[in-house]
Protein backbone atom coordinates (compact mmCIF):
# COMPACT_ATOMS: atom_id res chain seq x y z
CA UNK A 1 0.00 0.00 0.00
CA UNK A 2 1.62 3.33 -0.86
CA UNK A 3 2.36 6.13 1.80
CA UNK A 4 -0.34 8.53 1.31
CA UNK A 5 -2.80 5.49 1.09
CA UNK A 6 -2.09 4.99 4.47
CA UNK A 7 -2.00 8.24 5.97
CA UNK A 8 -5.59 8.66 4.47
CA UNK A 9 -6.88 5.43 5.82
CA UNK A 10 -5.26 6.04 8.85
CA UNK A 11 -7.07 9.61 9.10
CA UNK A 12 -10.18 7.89 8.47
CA UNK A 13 -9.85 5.44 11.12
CA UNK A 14 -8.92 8.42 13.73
CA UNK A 15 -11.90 9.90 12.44
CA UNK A 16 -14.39 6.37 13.13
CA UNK A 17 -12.49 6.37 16.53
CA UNK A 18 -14.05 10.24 17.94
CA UNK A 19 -17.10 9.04 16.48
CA UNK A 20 -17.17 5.65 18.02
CA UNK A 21 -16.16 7.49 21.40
CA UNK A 22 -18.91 10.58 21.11
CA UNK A 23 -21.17 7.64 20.49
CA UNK A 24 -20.15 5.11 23.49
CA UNK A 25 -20.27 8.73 25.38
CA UNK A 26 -23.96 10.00 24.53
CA UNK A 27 -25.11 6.25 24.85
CA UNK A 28 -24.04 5.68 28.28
CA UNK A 29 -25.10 9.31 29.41
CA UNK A 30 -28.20 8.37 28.36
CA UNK A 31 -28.11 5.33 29.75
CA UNK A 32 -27.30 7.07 33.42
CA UNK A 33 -29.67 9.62 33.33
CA UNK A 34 -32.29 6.60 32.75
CA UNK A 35 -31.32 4.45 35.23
CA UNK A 36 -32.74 5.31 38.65
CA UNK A 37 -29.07 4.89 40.65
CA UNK A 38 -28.69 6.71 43.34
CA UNK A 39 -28.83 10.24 43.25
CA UNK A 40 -29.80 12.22 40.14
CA UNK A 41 -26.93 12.42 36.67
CA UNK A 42 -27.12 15.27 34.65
CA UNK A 43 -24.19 17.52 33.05
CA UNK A 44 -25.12 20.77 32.26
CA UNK A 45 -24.77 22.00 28.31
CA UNK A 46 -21.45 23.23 28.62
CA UNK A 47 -19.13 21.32 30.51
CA UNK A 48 -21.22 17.88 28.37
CA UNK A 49 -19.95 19.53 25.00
CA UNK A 50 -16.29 20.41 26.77
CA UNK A 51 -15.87 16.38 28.14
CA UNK A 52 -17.17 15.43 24.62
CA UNK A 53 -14.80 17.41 22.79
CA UNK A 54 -12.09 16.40 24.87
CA UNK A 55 -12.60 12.61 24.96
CA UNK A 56 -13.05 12.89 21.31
CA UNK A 57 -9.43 14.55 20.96
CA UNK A 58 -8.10 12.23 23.59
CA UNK A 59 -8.88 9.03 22.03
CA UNK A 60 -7.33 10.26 18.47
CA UNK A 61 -4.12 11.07 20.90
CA UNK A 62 -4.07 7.82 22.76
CA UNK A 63 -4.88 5.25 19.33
CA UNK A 64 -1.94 7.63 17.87
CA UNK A 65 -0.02 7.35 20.50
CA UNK A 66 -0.06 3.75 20.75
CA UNK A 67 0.13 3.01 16.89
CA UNK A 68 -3.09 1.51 16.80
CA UNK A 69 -3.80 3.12 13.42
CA UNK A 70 -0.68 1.53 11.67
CA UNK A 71 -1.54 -1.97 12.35
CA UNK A 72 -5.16 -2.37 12.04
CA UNK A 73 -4.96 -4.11 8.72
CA UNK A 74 -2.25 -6.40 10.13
CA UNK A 75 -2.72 -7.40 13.60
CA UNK A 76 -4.63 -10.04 14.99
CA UNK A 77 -7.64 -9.82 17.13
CA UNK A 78 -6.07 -10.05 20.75
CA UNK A 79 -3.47 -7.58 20.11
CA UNK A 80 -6.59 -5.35 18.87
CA UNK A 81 -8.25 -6.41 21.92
CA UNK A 82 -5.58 -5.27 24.54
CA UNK A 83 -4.71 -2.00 22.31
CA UNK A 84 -8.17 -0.82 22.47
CA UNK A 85 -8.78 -1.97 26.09
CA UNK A 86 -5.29 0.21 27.04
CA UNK A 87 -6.80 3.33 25.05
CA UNK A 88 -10.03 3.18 26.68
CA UNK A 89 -8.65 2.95 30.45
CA UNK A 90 -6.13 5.43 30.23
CA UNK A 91 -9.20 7.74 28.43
CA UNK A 92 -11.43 6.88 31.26
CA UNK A 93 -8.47 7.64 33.48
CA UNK A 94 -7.80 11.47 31.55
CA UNK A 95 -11.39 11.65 31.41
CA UNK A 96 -11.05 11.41 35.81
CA UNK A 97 -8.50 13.93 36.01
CA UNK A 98 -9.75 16.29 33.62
CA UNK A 99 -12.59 16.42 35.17
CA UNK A 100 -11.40 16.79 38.65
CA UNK A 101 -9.22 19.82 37.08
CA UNK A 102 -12.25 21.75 35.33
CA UNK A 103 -13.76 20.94 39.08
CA UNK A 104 -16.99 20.00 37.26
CA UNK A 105 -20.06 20.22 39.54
CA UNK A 106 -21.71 17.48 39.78
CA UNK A 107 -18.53 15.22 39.34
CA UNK A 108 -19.18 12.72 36.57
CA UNK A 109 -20.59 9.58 37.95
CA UNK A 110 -18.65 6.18 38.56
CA UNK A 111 -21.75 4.29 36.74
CA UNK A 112 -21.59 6.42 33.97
CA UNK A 113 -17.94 6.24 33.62
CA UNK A 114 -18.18 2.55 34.20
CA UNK A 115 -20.72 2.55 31.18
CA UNK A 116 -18.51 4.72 28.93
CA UNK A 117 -15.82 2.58 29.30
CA UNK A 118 -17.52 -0.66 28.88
CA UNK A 119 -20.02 0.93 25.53
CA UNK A 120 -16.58 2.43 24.35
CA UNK A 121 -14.37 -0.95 24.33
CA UNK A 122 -17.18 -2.84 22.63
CA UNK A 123 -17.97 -0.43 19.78
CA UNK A 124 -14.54 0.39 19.12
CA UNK A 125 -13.16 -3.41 19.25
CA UNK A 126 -16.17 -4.64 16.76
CA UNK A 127 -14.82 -1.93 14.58
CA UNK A 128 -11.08 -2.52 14.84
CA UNK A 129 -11.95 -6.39 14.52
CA UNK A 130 -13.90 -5.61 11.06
CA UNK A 131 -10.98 -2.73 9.90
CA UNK A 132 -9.56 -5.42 7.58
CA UNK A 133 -12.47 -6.01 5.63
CA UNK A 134 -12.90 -1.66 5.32
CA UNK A 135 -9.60 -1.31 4.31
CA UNK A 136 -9.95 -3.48 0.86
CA UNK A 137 -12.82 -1.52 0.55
CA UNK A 138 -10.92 2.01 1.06
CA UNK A 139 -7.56 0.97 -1.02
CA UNK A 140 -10.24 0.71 -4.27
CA UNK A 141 -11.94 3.75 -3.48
CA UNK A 142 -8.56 5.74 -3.27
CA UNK A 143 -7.26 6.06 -6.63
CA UNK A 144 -8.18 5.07 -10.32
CA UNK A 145 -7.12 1.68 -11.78
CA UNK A 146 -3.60 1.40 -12.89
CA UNK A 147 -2.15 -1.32 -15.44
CA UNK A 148 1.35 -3.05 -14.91
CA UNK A 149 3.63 -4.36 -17.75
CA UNK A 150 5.65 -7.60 -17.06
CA UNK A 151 8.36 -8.47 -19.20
CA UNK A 152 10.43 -11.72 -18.69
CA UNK A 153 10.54 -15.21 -19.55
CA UNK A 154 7.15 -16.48 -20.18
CA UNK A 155 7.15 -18.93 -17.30
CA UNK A 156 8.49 -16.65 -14.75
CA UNK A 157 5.90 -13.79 -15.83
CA UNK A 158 3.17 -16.35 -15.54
CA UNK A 159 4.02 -17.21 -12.50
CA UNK A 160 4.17 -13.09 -10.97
């Protein structure tokens, strides 16, 4: 696959990832404020769009960080699995911390973060377990067809 193929598909797949993650994010909000736990869940307009933003940007940083993007065509589904269960504790863990530091009131919830975590990991390993088949589909999108001369002995240029 040639360089700027990559970078492209690798783009896109950063791009699936803060979509997965605003996703897993808004589905397990919603899922708190539904559920009848404890004391009342709600984030106010604001600081929800701020933590959304941010996880969004975080995730991008942490599947870059961890070269998730350069092997999802290549690696096997357990090394997928352990990648993408690394990215989405250490989020959930920045997600804790920033937070604390914007000291958001109410604090986020540990159900809800339990829920983001676990709605995270699941959407984003179904998709990294599927990238292969997306990526055939990507490399013929990319670029228009392209013929290729071989010249050698008849046998040999069979064979390639």
């Amino acid at each position: 696959m040639f360089a700027h193929h990559r970078r492209k598909i690798q783009l896109l797949f950063a791009l699936a990832d803060a979509i997965l993650t605003v996703l897993a994010f808004e589905a397990a909000y919603v899922t708190r404020v539904r559920l009848a736990i404890g004391t009342l869940f709600f984030l106010r307009p604001e600081p929800h769009i701020l933590i959304l933003c941010f996880c969004a940007v975080l995730w991008i940083a942490l599947g870059s960080w961890q070269r998730v993007y350069e092997h999802l065509d290549s690696a096997g589904p357990k090394y997928l699995f352990w990648h993408t269960l690394r990215q989405a504790f250490i989020g959930v863990l920045m997600v804790i911390i920033f937070q604390y530091l914007m000291r958001l009131d109410p604090p986020l919830s540990r159900s809800f973060l339990l829920l983001f975590f676990g709605f995270n990991l699941v959407l984003l390993t179904v998709f990294r377990w599927n990238a292969p088949h997306l990526i055939g589909a990507f490399q013929r999108g990319f670029g228009s067809p392209y013929h290729i001369v071989i010249v050698g002995d008849a046998p040999k240029a069979d064979a390639l």
